[in-house]
PDB file of N, CA and C in Angstrom:
ATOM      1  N   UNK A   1      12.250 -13.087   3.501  1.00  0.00           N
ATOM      2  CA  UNK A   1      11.432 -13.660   4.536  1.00  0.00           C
ATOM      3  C   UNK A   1       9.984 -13.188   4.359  1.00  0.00           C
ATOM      4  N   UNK A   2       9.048 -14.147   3.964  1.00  0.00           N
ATOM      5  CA  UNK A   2       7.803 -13.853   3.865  1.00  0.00           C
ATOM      6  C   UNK A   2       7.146 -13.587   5.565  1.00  0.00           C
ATOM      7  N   UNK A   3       6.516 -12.598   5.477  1.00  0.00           N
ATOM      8  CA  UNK A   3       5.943 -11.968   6.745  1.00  0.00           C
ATOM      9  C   UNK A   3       4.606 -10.859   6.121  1.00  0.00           C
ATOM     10  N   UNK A   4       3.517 -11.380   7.031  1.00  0.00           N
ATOM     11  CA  UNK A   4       1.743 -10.583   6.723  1.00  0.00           C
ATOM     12  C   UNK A   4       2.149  -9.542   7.714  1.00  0.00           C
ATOM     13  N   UNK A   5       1.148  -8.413   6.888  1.00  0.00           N
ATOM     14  CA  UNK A   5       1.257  -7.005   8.355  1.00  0.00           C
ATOM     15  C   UNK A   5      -0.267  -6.556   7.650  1.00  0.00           C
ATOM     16  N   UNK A   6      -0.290  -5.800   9.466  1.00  0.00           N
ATOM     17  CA  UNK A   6      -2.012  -5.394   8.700  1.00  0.00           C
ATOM     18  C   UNK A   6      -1.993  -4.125   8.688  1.00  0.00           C
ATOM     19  N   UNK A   7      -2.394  -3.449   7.904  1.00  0.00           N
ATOM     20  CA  UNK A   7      -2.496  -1.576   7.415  1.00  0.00           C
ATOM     21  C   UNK A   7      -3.923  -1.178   7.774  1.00  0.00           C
ATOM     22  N   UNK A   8      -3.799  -0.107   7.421  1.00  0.00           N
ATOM     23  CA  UNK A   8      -4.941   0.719   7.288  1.00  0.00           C
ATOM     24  C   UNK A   8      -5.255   1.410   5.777  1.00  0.00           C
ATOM     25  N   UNK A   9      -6.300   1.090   5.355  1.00  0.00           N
ATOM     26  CA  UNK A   9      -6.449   2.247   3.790  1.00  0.00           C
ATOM     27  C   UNK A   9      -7.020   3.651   4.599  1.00  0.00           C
ATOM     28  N   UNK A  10      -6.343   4.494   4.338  1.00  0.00           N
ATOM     29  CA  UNK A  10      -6.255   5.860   4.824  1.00  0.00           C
ATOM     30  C   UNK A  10      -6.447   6.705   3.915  1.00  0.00           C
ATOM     31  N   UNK A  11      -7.542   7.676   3.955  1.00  0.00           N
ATOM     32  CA  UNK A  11      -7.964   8.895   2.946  1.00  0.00           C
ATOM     33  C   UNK A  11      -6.831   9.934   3.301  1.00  0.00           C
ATOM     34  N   UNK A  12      -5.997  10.609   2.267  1.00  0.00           N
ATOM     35  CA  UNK A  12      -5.329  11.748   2.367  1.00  0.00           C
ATOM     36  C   UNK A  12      -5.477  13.004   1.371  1.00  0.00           C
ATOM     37  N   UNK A  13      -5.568  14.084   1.985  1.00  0.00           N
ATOM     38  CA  UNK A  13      -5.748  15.479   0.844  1.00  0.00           C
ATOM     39  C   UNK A  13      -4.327  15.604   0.413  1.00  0.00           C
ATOM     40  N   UNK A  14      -4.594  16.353  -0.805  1.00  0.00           N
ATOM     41  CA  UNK A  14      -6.237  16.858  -1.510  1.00  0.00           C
ATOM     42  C   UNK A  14      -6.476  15.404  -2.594  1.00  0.00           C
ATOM     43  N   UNK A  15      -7.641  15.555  -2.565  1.00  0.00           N
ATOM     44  CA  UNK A  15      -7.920  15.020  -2.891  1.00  0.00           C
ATOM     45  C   UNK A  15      -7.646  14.996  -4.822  1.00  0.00           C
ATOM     46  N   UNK A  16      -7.885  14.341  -5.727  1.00  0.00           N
ATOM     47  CA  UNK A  16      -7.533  14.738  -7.065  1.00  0.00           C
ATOM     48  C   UNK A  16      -8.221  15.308  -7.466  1.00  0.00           C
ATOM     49  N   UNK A  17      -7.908  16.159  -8.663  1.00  0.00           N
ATOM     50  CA  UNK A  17      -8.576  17.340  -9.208  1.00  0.00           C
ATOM     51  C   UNK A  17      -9.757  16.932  -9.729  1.00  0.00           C
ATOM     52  N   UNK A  18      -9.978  15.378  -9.769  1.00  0.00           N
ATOM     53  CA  UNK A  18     -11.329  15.204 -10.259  1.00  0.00           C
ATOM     54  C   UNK A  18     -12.559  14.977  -9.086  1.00  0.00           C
ATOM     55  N   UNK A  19     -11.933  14.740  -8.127  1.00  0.00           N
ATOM     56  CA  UNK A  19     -13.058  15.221  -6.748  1.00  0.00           C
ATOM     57  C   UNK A  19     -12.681  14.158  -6.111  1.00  0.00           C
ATOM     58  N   UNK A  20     -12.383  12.345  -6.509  1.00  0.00           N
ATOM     59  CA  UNK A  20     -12.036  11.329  -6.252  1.00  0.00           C
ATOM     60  C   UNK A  20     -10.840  11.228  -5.377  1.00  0.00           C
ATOM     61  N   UNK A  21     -10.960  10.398  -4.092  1.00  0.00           N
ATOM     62  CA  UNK A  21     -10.514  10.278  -2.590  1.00  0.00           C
ATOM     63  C   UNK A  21      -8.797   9.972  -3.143  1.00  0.00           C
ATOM     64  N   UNK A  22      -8.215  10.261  -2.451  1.00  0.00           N
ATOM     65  CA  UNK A  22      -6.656   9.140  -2.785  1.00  0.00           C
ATOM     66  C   UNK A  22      -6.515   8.677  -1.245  1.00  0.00           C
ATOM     67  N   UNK A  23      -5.965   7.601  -1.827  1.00  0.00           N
ATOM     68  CA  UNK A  23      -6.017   6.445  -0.480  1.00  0.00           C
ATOM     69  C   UNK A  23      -4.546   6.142  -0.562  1.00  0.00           C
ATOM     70  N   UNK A  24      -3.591   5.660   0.715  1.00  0.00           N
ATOM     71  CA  UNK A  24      -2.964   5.509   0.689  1.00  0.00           C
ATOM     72  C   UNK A  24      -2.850   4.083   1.920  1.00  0.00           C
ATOM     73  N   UNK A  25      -2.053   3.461   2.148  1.00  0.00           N
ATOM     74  CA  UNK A  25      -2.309   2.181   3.181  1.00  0.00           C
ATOM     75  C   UNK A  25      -1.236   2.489   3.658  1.00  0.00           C
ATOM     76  N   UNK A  26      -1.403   2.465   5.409  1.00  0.00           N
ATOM     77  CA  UNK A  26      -0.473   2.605   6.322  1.00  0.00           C
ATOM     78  C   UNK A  26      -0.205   1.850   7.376  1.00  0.00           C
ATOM     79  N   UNK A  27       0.687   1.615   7.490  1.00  0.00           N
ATOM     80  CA  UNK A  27       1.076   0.518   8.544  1.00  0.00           C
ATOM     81  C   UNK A  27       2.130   1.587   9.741  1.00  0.00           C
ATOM     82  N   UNK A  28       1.603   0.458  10.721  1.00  0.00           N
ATOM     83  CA  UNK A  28       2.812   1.149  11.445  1.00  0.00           C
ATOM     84  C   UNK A  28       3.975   1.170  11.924  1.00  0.00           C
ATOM     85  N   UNK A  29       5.019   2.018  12.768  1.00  0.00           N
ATOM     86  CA  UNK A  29       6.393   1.322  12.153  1.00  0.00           C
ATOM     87  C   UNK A  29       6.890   0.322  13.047  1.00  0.00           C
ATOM     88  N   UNK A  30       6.535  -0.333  14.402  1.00  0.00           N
ATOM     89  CA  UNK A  30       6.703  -1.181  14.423  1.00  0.00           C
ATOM     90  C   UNK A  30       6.972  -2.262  13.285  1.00  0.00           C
ATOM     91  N   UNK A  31       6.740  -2.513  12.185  1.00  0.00           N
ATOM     92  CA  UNK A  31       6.451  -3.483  10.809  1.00  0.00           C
ATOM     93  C   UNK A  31       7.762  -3.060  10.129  1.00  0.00           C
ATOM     94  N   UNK A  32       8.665  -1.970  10.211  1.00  0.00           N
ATOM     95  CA  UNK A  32       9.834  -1.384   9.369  1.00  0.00           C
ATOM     96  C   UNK A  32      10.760  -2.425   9.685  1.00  0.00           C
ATOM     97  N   UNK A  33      10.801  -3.492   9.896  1.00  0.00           N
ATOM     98  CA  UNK A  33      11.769  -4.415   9.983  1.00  0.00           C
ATOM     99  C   UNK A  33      11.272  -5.387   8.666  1.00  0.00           C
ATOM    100  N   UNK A  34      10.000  -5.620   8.079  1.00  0.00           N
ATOM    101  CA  UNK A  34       8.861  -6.553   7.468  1.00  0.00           C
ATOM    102  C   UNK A  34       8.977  -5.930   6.283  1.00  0.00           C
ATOM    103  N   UNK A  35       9.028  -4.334   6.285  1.00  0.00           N
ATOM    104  CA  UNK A  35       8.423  -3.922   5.167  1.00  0.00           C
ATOM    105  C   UNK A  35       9.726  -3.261   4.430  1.00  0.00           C
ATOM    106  N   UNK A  36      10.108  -3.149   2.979  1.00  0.00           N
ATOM    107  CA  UNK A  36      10.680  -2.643   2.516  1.00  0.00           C
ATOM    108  C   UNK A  36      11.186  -0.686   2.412  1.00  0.00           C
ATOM    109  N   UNK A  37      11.549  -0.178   3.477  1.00  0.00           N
ATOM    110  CA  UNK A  37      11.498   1.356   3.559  1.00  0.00           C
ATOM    111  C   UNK A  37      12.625   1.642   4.035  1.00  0.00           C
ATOM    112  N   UNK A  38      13.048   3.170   3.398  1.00  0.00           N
ATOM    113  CA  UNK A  38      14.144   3.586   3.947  1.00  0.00           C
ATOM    114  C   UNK A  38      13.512   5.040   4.685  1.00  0.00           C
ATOM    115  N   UNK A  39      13.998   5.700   5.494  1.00  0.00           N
ATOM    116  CA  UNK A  39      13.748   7.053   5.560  1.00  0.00           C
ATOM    117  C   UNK A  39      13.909   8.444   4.355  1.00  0.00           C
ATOM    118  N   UNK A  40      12.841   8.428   4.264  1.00  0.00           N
ATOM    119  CA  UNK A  40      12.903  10.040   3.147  1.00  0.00           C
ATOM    120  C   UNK A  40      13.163   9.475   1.379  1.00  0.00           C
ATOM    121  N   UNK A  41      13.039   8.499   1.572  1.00  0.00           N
ATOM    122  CA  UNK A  41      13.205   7.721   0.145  1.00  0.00           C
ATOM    123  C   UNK A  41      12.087   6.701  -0.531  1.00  0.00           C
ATOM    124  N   UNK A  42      11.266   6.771  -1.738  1.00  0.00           N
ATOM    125  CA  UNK A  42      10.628   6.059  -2.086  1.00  0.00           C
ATOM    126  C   UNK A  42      10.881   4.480  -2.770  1.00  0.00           C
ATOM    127  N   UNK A  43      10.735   3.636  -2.031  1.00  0.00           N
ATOM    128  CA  UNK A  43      11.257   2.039  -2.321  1.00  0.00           C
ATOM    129  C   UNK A  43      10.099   1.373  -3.417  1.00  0.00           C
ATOM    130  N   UNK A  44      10.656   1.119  -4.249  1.00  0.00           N
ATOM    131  CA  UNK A  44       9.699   0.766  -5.294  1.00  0.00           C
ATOM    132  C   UNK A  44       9.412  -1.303  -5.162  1.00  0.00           C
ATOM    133  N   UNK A  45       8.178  -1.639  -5.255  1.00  0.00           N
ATOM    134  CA  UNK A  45       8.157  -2.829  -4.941  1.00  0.00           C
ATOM    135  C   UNK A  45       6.824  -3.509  -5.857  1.00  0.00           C
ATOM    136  N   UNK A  46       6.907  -5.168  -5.934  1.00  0.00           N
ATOM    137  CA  UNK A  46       5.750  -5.311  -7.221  1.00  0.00           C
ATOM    138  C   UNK A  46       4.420  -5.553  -6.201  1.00  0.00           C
ATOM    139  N   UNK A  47       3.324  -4.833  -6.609  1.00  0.00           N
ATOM    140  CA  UNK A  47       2.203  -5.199  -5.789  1.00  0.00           C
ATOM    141  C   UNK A  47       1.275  -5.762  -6.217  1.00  0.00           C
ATOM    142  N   UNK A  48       0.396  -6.531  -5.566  1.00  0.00           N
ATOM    143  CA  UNK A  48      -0.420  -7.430  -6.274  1.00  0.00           C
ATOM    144  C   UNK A  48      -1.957  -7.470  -5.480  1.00  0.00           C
ATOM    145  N   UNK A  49      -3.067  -7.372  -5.903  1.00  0.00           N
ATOM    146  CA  UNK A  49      -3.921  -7.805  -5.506  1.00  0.00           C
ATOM    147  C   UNK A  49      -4.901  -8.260  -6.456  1.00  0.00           C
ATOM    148  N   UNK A  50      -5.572  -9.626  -6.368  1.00  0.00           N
ATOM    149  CA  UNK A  50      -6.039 -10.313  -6.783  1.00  0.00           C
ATOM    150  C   UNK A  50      -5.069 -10.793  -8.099  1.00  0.00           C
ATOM    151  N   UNK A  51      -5.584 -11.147  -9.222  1.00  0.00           N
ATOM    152  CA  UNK A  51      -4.710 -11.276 -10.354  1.00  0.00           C
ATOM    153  C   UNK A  51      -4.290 -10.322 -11.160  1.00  0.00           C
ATOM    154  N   UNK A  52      -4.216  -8.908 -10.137  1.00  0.00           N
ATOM    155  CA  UNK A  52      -3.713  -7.908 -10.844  1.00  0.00           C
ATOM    156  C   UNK A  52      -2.307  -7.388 -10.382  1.00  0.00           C
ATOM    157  N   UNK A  53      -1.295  -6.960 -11.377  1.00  0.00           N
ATOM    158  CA  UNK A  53      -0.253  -6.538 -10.820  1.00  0.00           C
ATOM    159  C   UNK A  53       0.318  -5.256 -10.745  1.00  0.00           C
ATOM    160  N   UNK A  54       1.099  -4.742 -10.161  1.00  0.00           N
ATOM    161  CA  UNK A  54       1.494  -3.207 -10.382  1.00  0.00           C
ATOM    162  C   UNK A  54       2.570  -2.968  -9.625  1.00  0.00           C
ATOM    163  N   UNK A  55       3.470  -1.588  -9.678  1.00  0.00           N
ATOM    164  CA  UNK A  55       4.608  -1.305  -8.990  1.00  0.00           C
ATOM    165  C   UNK A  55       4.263  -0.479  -8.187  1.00  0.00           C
ATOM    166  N   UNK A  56       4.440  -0.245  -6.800  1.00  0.00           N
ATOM    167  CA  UNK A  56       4.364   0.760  -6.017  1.00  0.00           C
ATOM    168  C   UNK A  56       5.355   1.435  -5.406  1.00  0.00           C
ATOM    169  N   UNK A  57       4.682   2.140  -4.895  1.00  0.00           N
ATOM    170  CA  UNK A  57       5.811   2.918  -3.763  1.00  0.00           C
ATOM    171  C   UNK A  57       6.112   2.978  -2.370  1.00  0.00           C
ATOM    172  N   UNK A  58       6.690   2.369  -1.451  1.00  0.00           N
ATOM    173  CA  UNK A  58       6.799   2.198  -0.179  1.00  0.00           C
ATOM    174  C   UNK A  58       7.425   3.583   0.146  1.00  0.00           C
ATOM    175  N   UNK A  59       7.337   4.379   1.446  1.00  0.00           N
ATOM    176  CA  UNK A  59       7.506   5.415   2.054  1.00  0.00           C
ATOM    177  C   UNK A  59       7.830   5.707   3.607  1.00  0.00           C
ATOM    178  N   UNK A  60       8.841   6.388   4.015  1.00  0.00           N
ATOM    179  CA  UNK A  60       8.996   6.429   5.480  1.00  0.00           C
ATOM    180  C   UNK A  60       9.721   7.632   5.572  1.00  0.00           C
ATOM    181  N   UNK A  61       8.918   8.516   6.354  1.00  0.00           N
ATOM    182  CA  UNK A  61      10.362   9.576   6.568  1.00  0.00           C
ATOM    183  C   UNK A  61       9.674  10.162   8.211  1.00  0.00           C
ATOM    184  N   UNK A  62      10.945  10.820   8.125  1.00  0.00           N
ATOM    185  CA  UNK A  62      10.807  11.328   9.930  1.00  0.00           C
ATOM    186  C   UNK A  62      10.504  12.197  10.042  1.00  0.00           C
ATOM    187  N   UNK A  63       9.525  11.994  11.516  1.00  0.00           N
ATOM    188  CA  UNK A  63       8.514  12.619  12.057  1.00  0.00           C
ATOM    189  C   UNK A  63       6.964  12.079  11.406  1.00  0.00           C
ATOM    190  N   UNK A  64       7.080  10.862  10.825  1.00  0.00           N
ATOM    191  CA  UNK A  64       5.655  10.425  10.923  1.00  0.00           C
ATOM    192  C   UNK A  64       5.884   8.836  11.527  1.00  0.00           C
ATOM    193  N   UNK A  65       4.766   8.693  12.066  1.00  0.00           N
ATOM    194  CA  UNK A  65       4.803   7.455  12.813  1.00  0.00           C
ATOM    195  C   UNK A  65       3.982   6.118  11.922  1.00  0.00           C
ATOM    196  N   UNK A  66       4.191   6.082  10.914  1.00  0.00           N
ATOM    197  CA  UNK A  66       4.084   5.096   9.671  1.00  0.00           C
ATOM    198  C   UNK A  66       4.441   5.137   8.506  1.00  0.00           C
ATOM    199  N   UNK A  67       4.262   4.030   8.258  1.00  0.00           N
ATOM    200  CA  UNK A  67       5.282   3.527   6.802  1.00  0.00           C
ATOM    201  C   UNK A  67       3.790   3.591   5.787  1.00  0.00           C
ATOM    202  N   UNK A  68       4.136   4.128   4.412  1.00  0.00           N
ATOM    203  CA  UNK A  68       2.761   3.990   3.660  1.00  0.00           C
ATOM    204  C   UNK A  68       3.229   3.403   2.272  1.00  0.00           C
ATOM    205  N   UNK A  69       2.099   2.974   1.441  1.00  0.00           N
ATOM    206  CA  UNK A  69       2.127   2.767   0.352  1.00  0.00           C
ATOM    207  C   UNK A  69       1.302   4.193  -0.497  1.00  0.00           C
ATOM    208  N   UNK A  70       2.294   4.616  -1.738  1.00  0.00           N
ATOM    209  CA  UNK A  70       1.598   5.821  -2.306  1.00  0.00           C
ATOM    210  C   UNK A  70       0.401   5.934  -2.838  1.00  0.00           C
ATOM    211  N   UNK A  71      -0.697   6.648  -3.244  1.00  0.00           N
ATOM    212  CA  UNK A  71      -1.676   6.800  -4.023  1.00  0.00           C
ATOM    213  C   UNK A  71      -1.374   6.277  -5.268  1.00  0.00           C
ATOM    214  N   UNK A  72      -0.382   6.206  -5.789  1.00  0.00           N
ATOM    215  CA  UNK A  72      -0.387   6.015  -7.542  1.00  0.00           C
ATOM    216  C   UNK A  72       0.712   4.859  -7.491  1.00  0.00           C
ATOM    217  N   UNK A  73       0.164   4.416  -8.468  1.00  0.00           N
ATOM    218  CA  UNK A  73       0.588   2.844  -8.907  1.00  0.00           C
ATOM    219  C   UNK A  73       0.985   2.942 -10.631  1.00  0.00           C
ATOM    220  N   UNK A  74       1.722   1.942 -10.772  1.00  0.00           N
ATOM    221  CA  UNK A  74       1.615   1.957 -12.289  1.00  0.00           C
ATOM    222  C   UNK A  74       1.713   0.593 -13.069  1.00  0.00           C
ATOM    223  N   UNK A  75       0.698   0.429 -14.001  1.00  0.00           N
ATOM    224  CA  UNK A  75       0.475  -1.288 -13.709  1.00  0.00           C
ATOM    225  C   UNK A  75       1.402  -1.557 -14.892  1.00  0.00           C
ATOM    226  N   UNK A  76       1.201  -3.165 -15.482  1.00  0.00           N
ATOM    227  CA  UNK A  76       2.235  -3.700 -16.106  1.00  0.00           C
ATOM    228  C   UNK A  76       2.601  -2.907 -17.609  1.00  0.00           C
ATOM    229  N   UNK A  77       1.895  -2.293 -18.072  1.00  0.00           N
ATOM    230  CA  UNK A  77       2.180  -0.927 -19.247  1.00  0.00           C
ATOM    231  C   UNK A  77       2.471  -0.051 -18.819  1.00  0.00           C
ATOM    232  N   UNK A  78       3.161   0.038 -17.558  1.00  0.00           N
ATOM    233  CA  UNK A  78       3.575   1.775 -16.963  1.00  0.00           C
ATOM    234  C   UNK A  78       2.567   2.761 -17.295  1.00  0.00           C
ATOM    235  N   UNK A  79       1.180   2.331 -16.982  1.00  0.00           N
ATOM    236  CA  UNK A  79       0.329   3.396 -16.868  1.00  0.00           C
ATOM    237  C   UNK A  79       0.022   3.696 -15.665  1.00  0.00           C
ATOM    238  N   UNK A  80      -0.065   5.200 -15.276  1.00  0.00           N
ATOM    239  CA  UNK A  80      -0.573   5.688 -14.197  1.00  0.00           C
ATOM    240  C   UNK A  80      -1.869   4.936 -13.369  1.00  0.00           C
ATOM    241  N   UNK A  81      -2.378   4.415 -12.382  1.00  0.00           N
ATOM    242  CA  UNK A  81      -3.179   4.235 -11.664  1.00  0.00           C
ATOM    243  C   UNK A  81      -3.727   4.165 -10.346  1.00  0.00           C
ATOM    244  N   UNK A  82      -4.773   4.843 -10.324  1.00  0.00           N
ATOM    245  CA  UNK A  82      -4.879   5.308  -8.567  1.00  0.00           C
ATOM    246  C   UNK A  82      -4.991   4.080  -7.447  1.00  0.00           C
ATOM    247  N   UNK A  83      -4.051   3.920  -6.368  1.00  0.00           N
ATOM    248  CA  UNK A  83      -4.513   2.862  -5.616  1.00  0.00           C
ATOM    249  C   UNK A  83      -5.991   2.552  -4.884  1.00  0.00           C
ATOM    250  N   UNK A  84      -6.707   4.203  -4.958  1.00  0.00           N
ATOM    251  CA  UNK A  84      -8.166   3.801  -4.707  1.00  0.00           C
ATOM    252  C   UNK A  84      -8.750   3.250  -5.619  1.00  0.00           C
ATOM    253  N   UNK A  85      -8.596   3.326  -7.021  1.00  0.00           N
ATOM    254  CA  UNK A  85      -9.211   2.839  -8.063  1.00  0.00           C
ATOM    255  C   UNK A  85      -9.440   1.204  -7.638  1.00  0.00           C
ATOM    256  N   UNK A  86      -8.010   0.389  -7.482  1.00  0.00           N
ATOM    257  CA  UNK A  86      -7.517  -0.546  -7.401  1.00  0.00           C
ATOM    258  C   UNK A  86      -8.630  -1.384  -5.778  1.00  0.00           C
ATOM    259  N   UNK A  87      -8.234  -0.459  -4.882  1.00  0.00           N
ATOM    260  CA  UNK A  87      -8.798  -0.959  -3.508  1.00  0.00           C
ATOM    261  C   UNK A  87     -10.157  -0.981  -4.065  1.00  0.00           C
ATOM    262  N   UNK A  88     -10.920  -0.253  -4.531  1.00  0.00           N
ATOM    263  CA  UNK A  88     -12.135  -0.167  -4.668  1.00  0.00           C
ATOM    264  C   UNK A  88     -13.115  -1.148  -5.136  1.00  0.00           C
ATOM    265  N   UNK A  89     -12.162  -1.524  -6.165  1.00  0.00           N
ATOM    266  CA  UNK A  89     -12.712  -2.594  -7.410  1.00  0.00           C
ATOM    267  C   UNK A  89     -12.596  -3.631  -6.291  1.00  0.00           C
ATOM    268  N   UNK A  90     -11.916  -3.895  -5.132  1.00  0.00           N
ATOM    269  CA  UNK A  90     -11.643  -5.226  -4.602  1.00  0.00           C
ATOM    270  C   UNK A  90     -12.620  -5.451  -3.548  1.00  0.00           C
ATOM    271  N   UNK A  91     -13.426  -3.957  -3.274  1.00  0.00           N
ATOM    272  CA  UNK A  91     -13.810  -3.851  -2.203  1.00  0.00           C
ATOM    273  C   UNK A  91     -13.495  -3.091  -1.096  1.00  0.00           C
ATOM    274  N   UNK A  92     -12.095  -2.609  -0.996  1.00  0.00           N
ATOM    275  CA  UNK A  92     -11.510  -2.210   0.660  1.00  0.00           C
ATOM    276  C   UNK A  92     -12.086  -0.093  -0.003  1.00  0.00           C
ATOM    277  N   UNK A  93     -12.461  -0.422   1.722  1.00  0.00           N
ATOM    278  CA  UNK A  93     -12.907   1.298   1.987  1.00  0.00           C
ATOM    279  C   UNK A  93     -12.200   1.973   2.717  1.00  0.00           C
ATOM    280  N   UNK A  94     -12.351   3.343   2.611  1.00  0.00           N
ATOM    281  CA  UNK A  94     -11.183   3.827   3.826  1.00  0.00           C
ATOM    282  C   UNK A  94     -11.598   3.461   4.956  1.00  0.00           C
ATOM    283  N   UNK A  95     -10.544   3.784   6.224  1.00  0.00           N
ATOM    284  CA  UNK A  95     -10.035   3.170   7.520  1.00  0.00           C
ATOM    285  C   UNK A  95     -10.079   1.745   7.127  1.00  0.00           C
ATOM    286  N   UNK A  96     -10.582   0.649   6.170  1.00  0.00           N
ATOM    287  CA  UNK A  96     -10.520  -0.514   6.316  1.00  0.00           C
ATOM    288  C   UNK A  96      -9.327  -1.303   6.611  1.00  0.00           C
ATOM    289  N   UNK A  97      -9.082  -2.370   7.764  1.00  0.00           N
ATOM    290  CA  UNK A  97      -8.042  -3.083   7.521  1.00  0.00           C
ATOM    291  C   UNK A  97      -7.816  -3.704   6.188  1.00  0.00           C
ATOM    292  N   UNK A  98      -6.704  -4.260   6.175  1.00  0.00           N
ATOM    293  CA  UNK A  98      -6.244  -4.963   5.162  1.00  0.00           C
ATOM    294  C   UNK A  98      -4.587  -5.494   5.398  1.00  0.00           C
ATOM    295  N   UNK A  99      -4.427  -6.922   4.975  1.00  0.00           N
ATOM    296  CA  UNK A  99      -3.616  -8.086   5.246  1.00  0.00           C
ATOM    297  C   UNK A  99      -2.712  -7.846   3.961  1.00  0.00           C
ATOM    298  N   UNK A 100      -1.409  -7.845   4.341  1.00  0.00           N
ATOM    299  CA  UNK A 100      -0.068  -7.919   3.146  1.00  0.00           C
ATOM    300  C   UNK A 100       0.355  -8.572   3.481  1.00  0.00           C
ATOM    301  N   UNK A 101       0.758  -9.562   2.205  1.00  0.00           N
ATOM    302  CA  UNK A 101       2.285 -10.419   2.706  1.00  0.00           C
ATOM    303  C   UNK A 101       3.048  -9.618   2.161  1.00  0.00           C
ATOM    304  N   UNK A 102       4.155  -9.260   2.627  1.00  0.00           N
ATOM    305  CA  UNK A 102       5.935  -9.165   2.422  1.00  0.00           C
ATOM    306  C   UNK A 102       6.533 -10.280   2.454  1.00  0.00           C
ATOM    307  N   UNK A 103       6.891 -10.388   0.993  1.00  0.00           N
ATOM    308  CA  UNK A 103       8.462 -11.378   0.504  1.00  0.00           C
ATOM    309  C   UNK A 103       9.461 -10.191  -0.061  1.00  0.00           C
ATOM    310  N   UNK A 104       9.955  -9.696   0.495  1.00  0.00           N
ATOM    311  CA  UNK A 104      11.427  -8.867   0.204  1.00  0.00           C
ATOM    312  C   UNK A 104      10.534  -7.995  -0.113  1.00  0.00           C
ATOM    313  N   UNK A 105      10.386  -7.419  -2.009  1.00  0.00           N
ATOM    314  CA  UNK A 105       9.888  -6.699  -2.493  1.00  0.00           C
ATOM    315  C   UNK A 105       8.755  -6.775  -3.247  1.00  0.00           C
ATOM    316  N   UNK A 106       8.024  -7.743  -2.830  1.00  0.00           N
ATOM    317  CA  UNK A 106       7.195  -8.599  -3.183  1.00  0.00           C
ATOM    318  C   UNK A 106       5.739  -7.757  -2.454  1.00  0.00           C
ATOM    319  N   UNK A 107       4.775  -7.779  -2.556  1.00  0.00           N
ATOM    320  CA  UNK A 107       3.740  -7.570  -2.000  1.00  0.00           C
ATOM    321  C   UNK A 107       2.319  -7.703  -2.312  1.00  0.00           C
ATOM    322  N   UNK A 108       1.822  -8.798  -1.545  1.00  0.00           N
ATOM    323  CA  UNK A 108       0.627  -9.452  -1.776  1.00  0.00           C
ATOM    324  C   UNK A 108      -0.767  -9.285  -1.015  1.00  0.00           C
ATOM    325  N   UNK A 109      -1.619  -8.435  -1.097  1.00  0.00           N
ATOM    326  CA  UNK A 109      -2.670  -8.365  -0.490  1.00  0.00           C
ATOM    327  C   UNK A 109      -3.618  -9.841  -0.468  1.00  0.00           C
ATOM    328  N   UNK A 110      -3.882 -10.058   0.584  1.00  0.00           N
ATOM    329  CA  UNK A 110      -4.073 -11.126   1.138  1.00  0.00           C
ATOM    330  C   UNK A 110      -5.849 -11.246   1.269  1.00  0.00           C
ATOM    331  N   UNK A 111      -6.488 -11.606   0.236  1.00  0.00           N
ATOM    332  CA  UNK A 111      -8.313 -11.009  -0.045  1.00  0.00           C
ATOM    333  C   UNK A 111      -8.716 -11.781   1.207  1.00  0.00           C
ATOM    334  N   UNK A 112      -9.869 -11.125   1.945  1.00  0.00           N
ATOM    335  CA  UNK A 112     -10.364 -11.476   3.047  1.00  0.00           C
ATOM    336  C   UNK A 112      -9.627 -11.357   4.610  1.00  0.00           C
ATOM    337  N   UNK A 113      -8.551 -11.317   3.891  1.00  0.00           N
ATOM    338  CA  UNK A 113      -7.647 -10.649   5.640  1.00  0.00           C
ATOM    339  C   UNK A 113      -7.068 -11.879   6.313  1.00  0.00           C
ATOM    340  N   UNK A 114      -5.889 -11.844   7.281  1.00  0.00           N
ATOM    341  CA  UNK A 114      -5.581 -12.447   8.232  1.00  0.00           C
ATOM    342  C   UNK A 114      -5.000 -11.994   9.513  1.00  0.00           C
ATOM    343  N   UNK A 115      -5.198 -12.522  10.482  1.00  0.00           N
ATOM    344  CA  UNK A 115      -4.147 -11.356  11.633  1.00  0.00           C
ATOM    345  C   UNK A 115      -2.490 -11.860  11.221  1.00  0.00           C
ATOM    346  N   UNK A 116      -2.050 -10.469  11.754  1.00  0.00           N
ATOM    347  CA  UNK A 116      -0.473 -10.285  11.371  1.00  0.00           C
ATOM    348  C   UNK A 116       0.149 -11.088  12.431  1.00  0.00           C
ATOM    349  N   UNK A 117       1.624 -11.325  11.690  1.00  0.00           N
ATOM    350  CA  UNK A 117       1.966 -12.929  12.490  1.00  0.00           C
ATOM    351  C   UNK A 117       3.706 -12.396  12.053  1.00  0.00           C
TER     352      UNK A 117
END
């Protein structure tokens, strides 16, 4: 079932050893019905923004009150890559909203945004 949710890009420490922010996007869990997560387990899913693709990591465990996507990505050569790298190049800053579609395990950042529906 395709379904948009809107996150937050969220700065989290520490930051990487090269001084550069890691960002992570959080939604909240109201959306754990939308979004692919289990508790205490990392759900791996294909992510996409713009014509770029990559695998991520969906996240939920208890005692936090959102579901996130991880800092590190790894694109279609299984190379390491930072999701700020990624947000950056597109534009999105921290606290910025930002629009996903969810199709199962599917995940599509949605350029320019929409409200969640």
């Amino acid at each position: 079932m395709r379904s948009v949710v809107i996150g937050k890009v969220r700065e989290v420490t520490p930051k990487y050893v090269d001084g550069n922010a890691r960002n992570e996007i959080w939604f909240d869990l109201k959306y754990s019905d939308r979004i692919p997560c289990t508790d205490g387990k990392r759900v791996s899913i294909d992510f996409q923004i713009g014509t770029n693709k990559f695998v991520a990591g969906v996240r939920k465990s208890k005692g936090t009150k959102f579901i996130w996507i991880s800092p590190d990505l790894r694109d279609a050569n299984s190379k390491k890559i930072r999701l700020s790298q990624v947000l950056s190049s597109h534009g999105y800053k921290t606290n910025q909203s930002i629009a996903i579609e969810f199709n199962g395990r599917e995940a599509s950042v949605i350029l320019g945004g929409v409200e969640a529906k």
